[in-house]
Protein backbone atom coordinates (compact mmCIF):
# COMPACT_ATOMS: atom_id res chain seq x y z
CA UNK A 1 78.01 107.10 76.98
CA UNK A 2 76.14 106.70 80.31
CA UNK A 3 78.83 106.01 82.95
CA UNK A 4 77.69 104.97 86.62
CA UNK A 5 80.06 105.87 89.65
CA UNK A 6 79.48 103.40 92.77
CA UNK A 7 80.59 105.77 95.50
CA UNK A 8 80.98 105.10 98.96
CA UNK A 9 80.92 107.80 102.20
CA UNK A 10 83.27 106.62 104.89
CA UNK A 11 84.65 107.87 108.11
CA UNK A 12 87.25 110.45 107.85
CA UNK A 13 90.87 108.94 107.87
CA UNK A 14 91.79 110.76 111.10
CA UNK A 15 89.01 109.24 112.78
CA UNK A 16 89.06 107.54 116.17
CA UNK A 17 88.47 103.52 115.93
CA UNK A 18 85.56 102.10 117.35
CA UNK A 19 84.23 105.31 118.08
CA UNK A 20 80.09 105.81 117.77
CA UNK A 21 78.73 107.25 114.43
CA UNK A 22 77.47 110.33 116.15
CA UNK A 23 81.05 111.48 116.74
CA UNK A 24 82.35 110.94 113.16
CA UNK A 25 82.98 112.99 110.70
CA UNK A 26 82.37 111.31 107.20
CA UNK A 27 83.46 111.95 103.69
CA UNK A 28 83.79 110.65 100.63
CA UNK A 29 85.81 106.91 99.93
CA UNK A 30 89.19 108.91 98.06
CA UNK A 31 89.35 105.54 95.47
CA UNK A 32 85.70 106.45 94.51
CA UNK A 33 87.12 109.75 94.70
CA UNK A 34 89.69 109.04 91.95
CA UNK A 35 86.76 106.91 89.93
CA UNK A 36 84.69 109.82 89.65
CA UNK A 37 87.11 111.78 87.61
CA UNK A 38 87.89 109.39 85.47
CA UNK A 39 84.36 109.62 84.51
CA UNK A 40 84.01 112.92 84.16
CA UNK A 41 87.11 112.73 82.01
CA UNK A 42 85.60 109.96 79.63
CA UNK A 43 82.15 112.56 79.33
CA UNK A 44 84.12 115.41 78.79
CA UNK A 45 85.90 113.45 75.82
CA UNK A 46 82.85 111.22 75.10
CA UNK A 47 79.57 113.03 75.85
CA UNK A 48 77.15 111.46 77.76
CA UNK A 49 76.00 110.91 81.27
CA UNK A 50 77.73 110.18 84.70
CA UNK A 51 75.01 108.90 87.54
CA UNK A 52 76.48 108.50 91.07
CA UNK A 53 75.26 105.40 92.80
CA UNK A 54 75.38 105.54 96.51
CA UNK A 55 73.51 103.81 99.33
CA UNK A 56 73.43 104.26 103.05
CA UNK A 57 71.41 106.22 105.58
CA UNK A 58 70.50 110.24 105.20
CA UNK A 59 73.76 111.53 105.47
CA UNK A 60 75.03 109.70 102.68
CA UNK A 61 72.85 112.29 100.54
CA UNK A 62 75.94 114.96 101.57
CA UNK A 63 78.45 112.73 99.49
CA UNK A 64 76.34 112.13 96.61
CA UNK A 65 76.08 116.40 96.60
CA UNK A 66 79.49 116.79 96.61
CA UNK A 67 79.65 113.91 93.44
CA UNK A 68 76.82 116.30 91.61
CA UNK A 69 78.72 119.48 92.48
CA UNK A 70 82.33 118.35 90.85
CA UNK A 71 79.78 117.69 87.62
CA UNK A 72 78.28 114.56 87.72
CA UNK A 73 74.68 114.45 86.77
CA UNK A 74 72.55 112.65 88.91
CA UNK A 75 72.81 110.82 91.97
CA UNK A 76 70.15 107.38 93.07
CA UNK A 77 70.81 107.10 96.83
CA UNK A 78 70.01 103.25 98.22
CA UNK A 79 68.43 104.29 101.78
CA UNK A 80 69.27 101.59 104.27
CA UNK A 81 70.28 102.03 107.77
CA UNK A 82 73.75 100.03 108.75
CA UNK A 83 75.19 99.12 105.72
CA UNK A 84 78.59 98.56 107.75
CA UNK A 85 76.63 95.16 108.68
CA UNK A 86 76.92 94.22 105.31
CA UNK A 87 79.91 92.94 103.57
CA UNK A 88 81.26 93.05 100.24
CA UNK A 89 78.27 90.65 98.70
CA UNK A 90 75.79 92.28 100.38
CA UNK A 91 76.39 95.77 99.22
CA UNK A 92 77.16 94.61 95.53
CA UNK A 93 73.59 93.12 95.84
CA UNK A 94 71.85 96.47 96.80
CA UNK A 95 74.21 98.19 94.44
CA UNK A 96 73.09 96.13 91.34
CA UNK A 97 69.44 96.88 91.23
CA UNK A 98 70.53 100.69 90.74
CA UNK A 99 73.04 100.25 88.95
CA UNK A 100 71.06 97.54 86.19
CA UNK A 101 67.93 99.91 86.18
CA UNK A 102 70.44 102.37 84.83
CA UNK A 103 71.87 100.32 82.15
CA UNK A 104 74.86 102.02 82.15
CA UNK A 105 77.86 101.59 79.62
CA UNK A 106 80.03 101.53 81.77
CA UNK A 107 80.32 100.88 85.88
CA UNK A 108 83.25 102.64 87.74
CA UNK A 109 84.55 101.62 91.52
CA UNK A 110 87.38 102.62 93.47
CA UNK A 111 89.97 99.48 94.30
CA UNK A 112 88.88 99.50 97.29
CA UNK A 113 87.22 101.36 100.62
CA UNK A 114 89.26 103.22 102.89
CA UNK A 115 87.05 101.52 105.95
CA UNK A 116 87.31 97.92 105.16
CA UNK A 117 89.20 97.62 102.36
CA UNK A 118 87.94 94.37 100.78
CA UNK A 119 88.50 95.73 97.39
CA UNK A 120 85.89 92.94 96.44
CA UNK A 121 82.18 94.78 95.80
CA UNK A 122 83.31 96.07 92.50
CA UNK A 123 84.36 92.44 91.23
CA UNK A 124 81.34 90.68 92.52
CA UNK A 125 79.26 94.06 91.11
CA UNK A 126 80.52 92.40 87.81
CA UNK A 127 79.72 89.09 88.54
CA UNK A 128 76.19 90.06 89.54
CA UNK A 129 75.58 92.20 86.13
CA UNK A 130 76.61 89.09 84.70
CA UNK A 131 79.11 91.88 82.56
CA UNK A 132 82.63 91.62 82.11
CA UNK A 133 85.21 93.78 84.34
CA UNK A 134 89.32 94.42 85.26
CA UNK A 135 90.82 95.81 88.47
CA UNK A 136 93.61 98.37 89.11
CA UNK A 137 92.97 100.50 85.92
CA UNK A 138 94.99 102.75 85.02
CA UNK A 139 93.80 104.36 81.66
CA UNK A 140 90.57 103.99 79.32
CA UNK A 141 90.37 104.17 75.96
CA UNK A 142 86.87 103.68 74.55
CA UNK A 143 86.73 102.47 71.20
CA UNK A 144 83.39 102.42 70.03
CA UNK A 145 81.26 99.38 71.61
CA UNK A 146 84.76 98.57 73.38
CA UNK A 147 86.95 100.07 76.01
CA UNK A 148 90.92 99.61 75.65
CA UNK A 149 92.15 99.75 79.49
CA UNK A 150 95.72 99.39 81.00
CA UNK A 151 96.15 97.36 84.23
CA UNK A 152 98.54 98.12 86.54
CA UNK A 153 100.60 94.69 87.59
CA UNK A 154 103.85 93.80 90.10
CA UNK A 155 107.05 95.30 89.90
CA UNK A 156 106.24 98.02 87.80
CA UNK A 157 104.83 95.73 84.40
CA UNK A 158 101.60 96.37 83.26
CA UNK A 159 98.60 95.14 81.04
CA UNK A 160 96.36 95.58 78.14
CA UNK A 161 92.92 94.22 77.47
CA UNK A 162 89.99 94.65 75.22
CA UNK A 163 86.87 95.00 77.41
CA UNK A 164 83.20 94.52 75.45
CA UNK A 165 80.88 96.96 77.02
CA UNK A 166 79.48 97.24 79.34
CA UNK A 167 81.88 96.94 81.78
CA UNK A 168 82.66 97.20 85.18
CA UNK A 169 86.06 98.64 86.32
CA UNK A 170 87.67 100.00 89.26
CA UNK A 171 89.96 102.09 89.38
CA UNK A 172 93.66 102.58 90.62
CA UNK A 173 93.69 105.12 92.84
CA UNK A 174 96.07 108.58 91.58
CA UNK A 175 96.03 108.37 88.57
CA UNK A 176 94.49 111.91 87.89
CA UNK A 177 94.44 115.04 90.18
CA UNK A 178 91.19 115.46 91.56
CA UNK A 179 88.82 118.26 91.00
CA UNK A 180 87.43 120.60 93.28
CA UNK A 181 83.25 121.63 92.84
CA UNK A 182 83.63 125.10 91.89
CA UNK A 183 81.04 127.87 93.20
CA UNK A 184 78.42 127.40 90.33
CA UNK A 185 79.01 123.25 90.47
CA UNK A 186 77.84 123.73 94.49
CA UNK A 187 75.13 126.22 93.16
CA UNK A 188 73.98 123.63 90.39
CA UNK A 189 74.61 120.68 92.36
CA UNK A 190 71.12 122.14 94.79
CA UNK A 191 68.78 121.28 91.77
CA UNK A 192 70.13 118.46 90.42
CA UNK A 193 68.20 114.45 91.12
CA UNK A 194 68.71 112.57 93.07
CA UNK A 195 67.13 109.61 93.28
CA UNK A 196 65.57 107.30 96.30
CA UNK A 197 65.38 103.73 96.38
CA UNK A 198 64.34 101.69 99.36
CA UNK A 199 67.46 99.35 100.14
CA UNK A 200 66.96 96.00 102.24
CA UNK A 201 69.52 94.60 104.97
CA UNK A 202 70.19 91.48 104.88
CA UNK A 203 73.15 91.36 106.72
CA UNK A 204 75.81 88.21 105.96
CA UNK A 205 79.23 89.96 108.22
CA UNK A 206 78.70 90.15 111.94
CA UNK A 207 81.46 92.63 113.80
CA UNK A 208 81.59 90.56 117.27
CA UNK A 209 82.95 94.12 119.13
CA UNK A 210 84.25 97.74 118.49
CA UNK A 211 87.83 98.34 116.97
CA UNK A 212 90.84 98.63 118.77
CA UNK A 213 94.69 98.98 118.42
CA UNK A 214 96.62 96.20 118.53
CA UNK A 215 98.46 95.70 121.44
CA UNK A 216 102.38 96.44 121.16
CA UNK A 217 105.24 94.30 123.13
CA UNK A 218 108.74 94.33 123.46
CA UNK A 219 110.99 91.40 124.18
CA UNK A 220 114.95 91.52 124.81
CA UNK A 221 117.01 88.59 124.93
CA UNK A 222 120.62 88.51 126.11
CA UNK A 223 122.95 85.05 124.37
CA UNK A 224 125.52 84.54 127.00
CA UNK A 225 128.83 82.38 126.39
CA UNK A 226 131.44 82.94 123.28
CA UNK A 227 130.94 84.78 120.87
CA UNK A 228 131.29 82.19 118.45
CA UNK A 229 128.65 80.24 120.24
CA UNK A 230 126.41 83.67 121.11
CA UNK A 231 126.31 84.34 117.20
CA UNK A 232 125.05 81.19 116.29
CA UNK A 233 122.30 80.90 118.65
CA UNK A 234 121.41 84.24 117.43
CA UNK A 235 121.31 82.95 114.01
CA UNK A 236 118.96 79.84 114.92
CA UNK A 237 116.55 82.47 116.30
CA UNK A 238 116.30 84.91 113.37
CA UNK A 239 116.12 81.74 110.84
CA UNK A 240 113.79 79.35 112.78
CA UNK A 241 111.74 81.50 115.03
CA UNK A 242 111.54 85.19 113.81
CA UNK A 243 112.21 83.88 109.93
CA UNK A 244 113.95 86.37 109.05
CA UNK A 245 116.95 85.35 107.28
């Protein structure tokens, strides 16, 4: 079974919001994180192949090593410059020539991306392979030229469905502990491919300004009179303005 991870390097979680790329520390997406070993389960169980799919500028080369030295095979990098310009469409569109030229069995995502968290490029990945796919997965059972996967739902129910492969899925994250690359997976990791493909920008999302916190405010209000009268015109307030009763 030849399994492609679509694996995306982020920001660190601790960093600083609108601040310039050059003072970032980057890392890789932990729901691609938590995709990735679920692949490397289903090729320890299955044999096969896992390819890590990745695109971005130089450094994104660092994540894809890290991918190769926890035991995936080989890595195809997309080199383009930007790719926050892009949103959830336009990276599923340089994702899919890789990914297609693979012909995978199977496609893994995370849920979503720890930067923008769309939790949309592995859907419209699907859409785009023209293959079928499910969110929030759980668990994967292949069975032959079929994968049985359980979906996690609301309130604690969840869901079984028959997938034909290939498929695209992405994954729930924590549902398995994460590896670390061991000393020979870092030495191995060195010789293993990966890949370059030349990726083109076509950027659809324009980001009008840098990040910032939201600004906080606090607002006291004193309801003179009876009490009687004070309590109800505290009631009005929490049910027709702050709606929360």
């Amino acid at each position: 079974m030849k399994i492609a991870i679509a694996l995306k390097q982020v920001p660190a979680r601790d960093s600083a919001p609108g601040a310039a790329e050059s003072d970032l520390q980057f890392e890789i997406n932990e729901p691609d994180a938590y995709a990735l070993e679920a692949a490397l389960q289903l090729r320890e169980a299955q044999g096969g192949e896992v390819v890590v799919v990745s695109a971005g500028p130089a450094r994104v080369t660092t994540a894809i090593r890290e991918a190769l030295a926890k035991g995936a095979d080989r890595g195809v990098h997309i080199v383009v410059d930007k790719l926050h310009e892009l949103d959830a469409l336009g990276v599923a569109q340089l994702l899919r020539e890789a990914v297609a030229g693979e012909s995978p069995d199977l496609v893994l995502t995370g849920l979503q991306s720890d930067d923008l968290g769309s939790g949309q490029t592995g859907v419209i990945l699907a859409e785009l392979l023209g293959v079928a796919h499910a969110t929030l997965i759980m668990a994967i059972e292949v069975n032959g030229s079929s994968i049985l996967v359980k979906r996690e739902l609301e309130d604690g129910w969840f869901q079984h469905v028959t997938l034909p492969l290939p498929a695209v899925l992405t994954i729930q994250s924590g549902i398995n502990k994460l590896r670390y690359a061991t000393l020979m997976g870092i030495k191995k990791a060195k010789t293993k491919e990966i890949r370059e493909l030349a990726g083109t920008l076509t950027p659809a999302l324009v980001v009008a300004g840098p990040g910032y916190a939201p600004s906080r405010s606090k607002q006291s209000q004193i309801f003179d009179g009876d009490p009687e009268a004070a309590a109800q015109a505290l009631a009005e307030k929490l049910k027709y303005e702050v709606r929360v009763i």
